[in-house]
C-alpha atoms as a PDB file:
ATOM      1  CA  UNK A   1      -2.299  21.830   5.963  1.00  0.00           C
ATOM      2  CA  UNK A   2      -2.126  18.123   6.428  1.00  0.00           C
ATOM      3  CA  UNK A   3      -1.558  15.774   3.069  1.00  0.00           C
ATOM      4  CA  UNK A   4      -1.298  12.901   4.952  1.00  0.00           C
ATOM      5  CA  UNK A   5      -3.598   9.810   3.899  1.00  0.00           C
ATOM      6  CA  UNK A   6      -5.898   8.835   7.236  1.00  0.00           C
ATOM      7  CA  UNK A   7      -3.370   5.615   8.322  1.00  0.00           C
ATOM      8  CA  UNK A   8      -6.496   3.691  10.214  1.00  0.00           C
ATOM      9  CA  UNK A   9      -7.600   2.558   7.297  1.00  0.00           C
ATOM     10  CA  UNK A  10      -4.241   1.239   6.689  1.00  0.00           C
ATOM     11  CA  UNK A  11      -3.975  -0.297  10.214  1.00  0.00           C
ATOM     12  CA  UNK A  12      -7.182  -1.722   9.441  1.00  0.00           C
ATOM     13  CA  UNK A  13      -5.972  -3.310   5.803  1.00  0.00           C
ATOM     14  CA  UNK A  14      -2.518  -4.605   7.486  1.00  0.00           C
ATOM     15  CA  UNK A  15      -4.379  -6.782   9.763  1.00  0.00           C
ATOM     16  CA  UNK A  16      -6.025  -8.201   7.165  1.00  0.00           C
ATOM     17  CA  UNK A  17      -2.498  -9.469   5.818  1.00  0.00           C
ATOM     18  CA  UNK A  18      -1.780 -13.110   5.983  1.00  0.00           C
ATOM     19  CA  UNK A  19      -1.067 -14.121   9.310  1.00  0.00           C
ATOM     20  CA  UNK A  20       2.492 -13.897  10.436  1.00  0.00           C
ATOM     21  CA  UNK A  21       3.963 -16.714  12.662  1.00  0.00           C
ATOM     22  CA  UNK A  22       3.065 -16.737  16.481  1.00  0.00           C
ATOM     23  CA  UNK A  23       6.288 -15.436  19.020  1.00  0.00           C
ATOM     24  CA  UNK A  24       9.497 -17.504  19.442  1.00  0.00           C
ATOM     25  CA  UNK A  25      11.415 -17.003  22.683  1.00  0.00           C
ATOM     26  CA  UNK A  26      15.102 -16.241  21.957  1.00  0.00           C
ATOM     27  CA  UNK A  27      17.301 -18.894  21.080  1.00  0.00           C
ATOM     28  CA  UNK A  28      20.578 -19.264  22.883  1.00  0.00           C
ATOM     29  CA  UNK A  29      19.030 -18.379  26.646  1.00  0.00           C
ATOM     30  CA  UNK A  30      21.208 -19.369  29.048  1.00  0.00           C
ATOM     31  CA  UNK A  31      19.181 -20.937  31.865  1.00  0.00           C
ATOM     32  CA  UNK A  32      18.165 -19.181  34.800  1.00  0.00           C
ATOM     33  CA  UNK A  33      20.505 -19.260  37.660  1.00  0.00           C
ATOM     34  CA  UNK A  34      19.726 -20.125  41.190  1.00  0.00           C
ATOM     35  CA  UNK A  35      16.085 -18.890  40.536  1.00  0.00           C
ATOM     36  CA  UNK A  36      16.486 -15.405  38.847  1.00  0.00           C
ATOM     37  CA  UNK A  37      15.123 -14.974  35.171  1.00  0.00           C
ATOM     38  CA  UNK A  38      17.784 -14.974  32.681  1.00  0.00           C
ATOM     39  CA  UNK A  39      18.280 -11.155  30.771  1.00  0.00           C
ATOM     40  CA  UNK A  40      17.256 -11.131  27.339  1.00  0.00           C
ATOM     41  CA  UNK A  41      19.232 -11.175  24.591  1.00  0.00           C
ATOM     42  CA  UNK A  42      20.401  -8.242  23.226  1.00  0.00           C
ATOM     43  CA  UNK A  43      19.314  -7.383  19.512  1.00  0.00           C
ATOM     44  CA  UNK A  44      19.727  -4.541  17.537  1.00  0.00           C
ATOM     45  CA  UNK A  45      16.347  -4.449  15.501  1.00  0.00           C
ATOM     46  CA  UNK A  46      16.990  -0.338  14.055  1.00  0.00           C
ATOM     47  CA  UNK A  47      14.839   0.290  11.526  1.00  0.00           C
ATOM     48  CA  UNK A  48      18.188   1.141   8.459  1.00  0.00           C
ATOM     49  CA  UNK A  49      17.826   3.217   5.587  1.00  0.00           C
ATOM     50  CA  UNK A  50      19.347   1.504   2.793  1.00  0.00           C
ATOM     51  CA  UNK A  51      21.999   4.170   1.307  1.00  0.00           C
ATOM     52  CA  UNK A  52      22.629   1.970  -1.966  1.00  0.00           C
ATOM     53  CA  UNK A  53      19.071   0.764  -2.954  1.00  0.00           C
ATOM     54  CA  UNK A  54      18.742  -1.028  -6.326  1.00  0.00           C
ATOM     55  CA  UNK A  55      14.465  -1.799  -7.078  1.00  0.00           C
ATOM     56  CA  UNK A  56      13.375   1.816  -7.909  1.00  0.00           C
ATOM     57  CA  UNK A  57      10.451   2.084  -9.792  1.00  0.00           C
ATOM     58  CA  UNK A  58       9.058   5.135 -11.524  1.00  0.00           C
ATOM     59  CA  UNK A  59       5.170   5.689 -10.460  1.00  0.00           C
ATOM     60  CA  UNK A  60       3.892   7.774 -13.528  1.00  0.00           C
ATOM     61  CA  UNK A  61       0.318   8.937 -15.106  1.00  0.00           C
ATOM     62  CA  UNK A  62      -2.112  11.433 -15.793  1.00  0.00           C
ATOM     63  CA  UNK A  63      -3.938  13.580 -13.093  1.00  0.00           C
ATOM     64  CA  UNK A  64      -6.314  16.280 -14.076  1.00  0.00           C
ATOM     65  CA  UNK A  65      -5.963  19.444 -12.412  1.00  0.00           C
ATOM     66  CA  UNK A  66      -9.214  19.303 -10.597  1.00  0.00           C
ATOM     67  CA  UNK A  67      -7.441  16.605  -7.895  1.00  0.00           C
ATOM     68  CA  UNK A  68      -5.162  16.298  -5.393  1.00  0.00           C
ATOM     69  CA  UNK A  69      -3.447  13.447  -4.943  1.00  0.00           C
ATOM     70  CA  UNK A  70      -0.957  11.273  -2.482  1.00  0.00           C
ATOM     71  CA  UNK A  71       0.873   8.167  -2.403  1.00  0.00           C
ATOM     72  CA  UNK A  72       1.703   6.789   0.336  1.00  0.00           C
ATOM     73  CA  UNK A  73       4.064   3.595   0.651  1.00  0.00           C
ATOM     74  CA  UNK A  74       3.812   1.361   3.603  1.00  0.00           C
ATOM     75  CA  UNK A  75       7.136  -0.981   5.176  1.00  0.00           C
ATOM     76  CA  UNK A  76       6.093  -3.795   7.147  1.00  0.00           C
ATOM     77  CA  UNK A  77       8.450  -6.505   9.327  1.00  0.00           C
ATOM     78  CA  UNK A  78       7.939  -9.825   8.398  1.00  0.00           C
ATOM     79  CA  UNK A  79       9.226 -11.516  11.285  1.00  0.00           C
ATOM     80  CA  UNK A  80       8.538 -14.299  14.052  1.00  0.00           C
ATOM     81  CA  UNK A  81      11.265 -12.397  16.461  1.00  0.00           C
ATOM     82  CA  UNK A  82       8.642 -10.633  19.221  1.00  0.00           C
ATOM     83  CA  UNK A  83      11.683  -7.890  19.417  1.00  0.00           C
ATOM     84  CA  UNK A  84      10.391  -7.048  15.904  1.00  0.00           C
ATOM     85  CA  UNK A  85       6.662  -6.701  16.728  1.00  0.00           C
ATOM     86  CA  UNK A  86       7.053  -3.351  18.531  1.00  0.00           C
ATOM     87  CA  UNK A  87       9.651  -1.195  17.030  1.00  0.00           C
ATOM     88  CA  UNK A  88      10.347   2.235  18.543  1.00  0.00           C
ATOM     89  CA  UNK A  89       9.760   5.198  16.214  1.00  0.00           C
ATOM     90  CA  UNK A  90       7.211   2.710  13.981  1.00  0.00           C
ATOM     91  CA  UNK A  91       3.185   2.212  13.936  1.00  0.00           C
ATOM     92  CA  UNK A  92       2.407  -0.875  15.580  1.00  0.00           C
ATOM     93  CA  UNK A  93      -0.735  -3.107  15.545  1.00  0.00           C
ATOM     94  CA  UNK A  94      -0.048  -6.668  17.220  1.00  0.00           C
ATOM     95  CA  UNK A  95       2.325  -8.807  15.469  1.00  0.00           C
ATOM     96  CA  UNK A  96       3.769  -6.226  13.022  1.00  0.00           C
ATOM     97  CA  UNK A  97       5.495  -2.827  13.131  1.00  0.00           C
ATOM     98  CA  UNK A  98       5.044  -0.763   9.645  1.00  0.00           C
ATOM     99  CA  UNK A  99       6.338   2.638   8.728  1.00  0.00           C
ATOM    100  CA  UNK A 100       4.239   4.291   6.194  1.00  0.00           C
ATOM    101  CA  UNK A 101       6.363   7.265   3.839  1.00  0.00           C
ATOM    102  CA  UNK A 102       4.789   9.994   1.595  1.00  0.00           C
ATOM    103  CA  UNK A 103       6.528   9.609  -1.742  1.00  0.00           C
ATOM    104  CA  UNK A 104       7.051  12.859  -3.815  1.00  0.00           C
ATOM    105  CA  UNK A 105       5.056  14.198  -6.838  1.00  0.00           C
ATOM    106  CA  UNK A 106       5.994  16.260  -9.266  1.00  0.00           C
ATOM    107  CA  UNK A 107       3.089  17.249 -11.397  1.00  0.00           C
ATOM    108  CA  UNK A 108       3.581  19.320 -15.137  1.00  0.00           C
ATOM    109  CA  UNK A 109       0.639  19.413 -17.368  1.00  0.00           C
ATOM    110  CA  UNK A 110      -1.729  16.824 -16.709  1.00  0.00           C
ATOM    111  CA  UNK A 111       0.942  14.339 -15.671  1.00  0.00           C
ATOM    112  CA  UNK A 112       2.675  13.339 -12.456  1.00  0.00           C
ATOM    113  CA  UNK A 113       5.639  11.836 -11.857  1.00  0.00           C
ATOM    114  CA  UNK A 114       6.455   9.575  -8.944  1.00  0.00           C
ATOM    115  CA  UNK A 115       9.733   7.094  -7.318  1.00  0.00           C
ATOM    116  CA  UNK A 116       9.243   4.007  -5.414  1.00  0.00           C
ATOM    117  CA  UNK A 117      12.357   2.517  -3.362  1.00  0.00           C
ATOM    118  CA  UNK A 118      11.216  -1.199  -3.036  1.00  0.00           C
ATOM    119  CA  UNK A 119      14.364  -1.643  -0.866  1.00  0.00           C
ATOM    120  CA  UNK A 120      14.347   1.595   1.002  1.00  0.00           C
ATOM    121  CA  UNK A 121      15.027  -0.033   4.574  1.00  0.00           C
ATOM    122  CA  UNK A 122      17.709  -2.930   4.933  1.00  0.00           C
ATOM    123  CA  UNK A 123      16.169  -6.193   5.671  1.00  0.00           C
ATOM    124  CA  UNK A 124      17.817  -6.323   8.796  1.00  0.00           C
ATOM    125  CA  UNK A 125      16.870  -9.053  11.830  1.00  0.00           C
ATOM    126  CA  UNK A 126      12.874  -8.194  11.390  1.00  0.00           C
ATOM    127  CA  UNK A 127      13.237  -8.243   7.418  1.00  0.00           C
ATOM    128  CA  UNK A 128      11.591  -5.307   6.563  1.00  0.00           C
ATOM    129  CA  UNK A 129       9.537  -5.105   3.191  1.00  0.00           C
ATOM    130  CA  UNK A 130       7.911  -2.652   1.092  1.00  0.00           C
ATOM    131  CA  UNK A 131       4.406  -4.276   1.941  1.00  0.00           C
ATOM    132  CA  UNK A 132       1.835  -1.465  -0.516  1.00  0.00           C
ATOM    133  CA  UNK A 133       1.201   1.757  -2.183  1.00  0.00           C
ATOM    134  CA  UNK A 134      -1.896   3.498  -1.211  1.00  0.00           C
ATOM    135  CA  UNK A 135      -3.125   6.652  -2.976  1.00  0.00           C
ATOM    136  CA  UNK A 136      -5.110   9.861  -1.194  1.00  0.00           C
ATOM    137  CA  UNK A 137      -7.478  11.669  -3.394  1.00  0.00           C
ATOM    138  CA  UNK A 138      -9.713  14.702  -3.015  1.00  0.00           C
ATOM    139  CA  UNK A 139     -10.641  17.716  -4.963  1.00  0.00           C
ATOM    140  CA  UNK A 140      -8.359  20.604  -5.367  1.00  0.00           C
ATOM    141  CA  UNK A 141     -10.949  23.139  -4.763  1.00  0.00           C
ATOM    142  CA  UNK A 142     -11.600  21.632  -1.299  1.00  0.00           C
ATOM    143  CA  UNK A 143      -8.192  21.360   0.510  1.00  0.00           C
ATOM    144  CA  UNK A 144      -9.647  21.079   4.127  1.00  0.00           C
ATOM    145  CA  UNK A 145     -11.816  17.467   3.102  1.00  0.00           C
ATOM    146  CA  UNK A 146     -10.321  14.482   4.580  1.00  0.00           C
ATOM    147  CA  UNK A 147      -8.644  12.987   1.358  1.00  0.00           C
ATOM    148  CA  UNK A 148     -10.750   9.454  -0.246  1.00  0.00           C
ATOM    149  CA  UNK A 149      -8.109   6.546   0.510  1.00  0.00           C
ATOM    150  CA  UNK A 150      -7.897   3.796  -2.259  1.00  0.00           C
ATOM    151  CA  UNK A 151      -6.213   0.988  -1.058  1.00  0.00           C
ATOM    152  CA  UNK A 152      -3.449  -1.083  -2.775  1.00  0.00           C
ATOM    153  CA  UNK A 153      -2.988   0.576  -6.031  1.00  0.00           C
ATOM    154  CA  UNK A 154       0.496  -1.057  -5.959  1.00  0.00           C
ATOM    155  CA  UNK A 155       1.025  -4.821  -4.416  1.00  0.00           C
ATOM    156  CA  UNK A 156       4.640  -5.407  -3.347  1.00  0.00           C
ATOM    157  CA  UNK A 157       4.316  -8.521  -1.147  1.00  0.00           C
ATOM    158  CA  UNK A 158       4.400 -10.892  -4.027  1.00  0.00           C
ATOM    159  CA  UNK A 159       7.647  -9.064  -4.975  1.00  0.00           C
ATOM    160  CA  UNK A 160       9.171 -11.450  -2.060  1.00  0.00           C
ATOM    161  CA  UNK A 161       6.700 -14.223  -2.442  1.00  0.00           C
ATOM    162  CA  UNK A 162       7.323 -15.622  -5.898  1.00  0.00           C
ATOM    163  CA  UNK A 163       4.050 -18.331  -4.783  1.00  0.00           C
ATOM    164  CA  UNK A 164       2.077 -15.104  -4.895  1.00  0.00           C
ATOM    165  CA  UNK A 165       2.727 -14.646  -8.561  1.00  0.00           C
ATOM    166  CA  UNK A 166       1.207 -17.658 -10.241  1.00  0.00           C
ATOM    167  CA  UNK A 167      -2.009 -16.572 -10.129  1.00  0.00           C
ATOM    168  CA  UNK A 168      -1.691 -13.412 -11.596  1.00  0.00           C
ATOM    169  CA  UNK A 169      -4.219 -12.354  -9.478  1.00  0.00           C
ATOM    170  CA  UNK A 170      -3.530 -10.278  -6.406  1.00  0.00           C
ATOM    171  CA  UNK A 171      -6.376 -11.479  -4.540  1.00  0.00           C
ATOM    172  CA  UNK A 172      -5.842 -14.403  -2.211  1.00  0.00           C
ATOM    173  CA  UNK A 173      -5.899 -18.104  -3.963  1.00  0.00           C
ATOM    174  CA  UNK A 174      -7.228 -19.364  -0.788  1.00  0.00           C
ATOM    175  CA  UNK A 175     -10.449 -17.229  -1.427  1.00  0.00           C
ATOM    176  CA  UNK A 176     -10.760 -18.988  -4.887  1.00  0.00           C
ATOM    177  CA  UNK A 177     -11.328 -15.029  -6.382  1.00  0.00           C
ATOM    178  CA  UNK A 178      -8.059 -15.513  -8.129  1.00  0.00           C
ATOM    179  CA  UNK A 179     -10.213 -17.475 -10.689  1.00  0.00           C
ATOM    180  CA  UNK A 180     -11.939 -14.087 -11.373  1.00  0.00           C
ATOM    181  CA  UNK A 181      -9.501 -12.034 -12.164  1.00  0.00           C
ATOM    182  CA  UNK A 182     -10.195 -10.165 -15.148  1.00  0.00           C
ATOM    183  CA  UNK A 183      -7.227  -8.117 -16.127  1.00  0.00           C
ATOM    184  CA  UNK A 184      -3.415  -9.587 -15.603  1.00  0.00           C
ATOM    185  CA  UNK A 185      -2.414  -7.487 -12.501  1.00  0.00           C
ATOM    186  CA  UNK A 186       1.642  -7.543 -13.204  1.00  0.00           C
ATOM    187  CA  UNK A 187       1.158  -6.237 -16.885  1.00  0.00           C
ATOM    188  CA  UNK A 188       2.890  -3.000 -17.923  1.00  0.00           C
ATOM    189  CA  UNK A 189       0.517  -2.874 -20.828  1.00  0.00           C
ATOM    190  CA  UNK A 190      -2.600  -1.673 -19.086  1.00  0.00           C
ATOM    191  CA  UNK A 191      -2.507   0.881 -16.496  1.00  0.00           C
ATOM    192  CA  UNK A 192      -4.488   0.656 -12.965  1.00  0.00           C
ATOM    193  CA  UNK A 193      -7.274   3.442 -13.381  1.00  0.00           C
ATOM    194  CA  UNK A 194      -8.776   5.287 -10.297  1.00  0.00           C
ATOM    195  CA  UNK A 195     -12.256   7.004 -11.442  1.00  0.00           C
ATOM    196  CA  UNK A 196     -13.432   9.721  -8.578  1.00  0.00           C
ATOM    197  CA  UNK A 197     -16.486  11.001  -8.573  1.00  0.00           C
ATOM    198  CA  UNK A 198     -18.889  13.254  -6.778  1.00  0.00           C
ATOM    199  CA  UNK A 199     -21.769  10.643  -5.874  1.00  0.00           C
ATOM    200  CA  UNK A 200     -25.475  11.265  -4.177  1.00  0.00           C
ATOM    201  CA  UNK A 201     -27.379   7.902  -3.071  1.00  0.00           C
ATOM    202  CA  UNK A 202     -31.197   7.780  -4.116  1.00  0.00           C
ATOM    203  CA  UNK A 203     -31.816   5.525  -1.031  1.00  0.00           C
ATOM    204  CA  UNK A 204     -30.238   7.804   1.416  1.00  0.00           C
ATOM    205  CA  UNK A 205     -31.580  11.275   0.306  1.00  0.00           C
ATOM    206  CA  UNK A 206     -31.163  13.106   3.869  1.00  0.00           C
ATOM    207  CA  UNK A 207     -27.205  12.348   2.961  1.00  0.00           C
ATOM    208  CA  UNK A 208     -24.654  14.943   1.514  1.00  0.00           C
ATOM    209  CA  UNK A 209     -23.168  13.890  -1.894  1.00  0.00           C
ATOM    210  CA  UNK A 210     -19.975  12.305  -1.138  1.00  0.00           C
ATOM    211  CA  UNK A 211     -16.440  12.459  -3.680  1.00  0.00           C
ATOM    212  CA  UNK A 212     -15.877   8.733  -3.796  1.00  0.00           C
ATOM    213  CA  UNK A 213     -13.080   6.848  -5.552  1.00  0.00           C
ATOM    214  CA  UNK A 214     -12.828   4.580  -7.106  1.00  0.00           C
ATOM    215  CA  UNK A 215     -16.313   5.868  -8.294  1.00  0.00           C
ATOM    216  CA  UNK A 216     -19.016   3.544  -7.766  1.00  0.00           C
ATOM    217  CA  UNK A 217     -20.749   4.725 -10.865  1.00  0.00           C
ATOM    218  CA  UNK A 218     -18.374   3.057 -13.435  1.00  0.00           C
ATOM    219  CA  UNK A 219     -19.702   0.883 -15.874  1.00  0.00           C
ATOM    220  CA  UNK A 220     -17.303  -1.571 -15.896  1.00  0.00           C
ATOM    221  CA  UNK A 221     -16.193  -4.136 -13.104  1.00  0.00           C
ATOM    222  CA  UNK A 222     -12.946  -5.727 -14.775  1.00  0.00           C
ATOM    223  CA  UNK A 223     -10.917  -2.570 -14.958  1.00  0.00           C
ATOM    224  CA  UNK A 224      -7.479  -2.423 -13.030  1.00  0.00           C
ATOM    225  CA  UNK A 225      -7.342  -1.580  -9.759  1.00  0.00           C
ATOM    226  CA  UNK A 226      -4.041  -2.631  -8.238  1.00  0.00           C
ATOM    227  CA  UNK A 227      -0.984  -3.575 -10.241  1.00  0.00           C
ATOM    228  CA  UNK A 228       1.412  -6.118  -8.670  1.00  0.00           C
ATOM    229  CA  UNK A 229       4.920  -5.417  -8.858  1.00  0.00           C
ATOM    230  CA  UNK A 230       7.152  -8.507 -10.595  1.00  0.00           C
ATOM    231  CA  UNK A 231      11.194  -8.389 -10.558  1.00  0.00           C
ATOM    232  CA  UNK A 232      12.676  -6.375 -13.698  1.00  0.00           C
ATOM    233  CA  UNK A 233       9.854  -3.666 -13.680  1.00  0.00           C
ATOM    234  CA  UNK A 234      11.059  -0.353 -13.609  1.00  0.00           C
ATOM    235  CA  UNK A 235       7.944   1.744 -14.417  1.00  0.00           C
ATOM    236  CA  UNK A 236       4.141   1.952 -13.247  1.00  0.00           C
ATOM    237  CA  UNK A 237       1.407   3.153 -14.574  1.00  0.00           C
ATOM    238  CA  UNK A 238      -1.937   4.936 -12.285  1.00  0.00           C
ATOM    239  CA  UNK A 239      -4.140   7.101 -13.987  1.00  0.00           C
ATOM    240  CA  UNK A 240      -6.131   9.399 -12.068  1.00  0.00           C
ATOM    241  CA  UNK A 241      -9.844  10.423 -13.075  1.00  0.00           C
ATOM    242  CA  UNK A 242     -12.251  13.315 -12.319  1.00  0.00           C
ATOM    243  CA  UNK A 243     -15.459  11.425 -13.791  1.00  0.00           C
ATOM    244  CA  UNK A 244     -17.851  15.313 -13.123  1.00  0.00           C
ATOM    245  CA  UNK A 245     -15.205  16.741 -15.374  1.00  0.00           C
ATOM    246  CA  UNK A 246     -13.997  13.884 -18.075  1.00  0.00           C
ATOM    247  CA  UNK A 247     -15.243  10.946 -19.600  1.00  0.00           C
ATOM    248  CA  UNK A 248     -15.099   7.590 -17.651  1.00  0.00           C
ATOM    249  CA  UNK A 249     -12.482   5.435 -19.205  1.00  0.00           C
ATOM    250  CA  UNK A 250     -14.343   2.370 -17.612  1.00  0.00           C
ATOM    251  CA  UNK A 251     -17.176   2.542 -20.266  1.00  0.00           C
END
């Protein structure tokens, strides 16, 4: 059985990503002799596992046992080198490679248990990054349903971009949403919630209910969605939902 979160979405939210610099040509070329192009440089751009990593953080919450659940962590390069923008043995969408890696659960009464490696992969020449967290939900009764993919539960970019963190806002600055931000997304003190729910839409009767999270049905707007990683935090908190079974913590 396959517990792997759909990754088109992701594609789809990476290119979304502020855009990364247009492709330099190698420096150092020798010129081309007598009319012959010159041979590229060579570059070792290996994707490295890091064997002494040092930002691990602990991904904890609750989790009823009517749901499934995933998390999924996604490496990007961050790179102007074109030998970076099509890595072998990584997903690829123009200008960017990205590996995406299942993290373990443990689950014991009501509660899961989770590690992130922020620095699982060297930097290396095409300075990889721990880019997001995304989390795969469905219902546990229902194992063959595609699982419901909410995006960005955890933000890592501004990890490496201190700019990023001013706001305290993980939406864009240059969208002016930052201004709107209702809950401080890099506080331990409130945890990001993800309601699910089994929804039916009165304008589209003809269509089957759907399980949707986050659940469209929550009374509130200004509850956290996606918590943004700052240096010196070693735990984060999701808390998972089953809004046909328990009360919604929204209201």
């Amino acid at each position: 059985m396959n517990h792997r979160i759909n990754h088109c979405v992701l594609a789809v939210s990476l290119l979304l990503a502020p855009s990364l610099a247009g492709c330099k040509s190698p420096e150092g070329m020798a010129p081309p002799a007598q009319g012959k192009p010159a041979p590229s440089e060579a570059k070792d751009v290996t994707r490295v596992l890091n064997k002494n990593p040092k930002h691990i953080v602990r991904i904890e919450g609750r989790v009823p046992d009517s749901l499934e659940i995933v998390l999924d962590a996604a490496y990007m390069t961050e790179s102007e080198d074109s030998a970076c923008f099509k890595l072998p043995e990584a997903l690829t969408e123009p200008g960017l490679s990205y590996q995406v890696d299942e993290l373990d659960i443990v689950r014991s009464k009501g509660r899961y248990t989770a590690q992130l490696v922020l620095d699982k992969y060297l930097p290396g020449p095409c300075n990889w990054i721990l880019w997001r967290v995304n989390a795969g939900i469905r219902q546990a009764d229902k194992p063959d349903e595609e699982m419901d993919v909410v995006e960005q539960v955890i933000q890592a970019r501004s990890f490496y971009h201190d700019e990023y963190d001013a706001s305290g806002c993980s939406l864009s600055p240059r969208s002016g949403d930052h201004r709107r931000c209702p809950i401080e997304q890099n506080s331990l003190d409130t945890p990001v919630i993800v309601p699910c729910k089994v929804q039916s839409f009165e304008n589209f009767p003809d269509s089957a209910p759907s399980f949707m999270c986050p659940a469209i049905v929550s009374t509130k707007n200004d509850f956290k969605r996606v918590h943004r990683i700052k240096r010196g935090q070693k735990v984060v908190v999701i808390d998972f939902y089953d809004l046909d079974k328990e009360r919604d913590p929204t209201e």
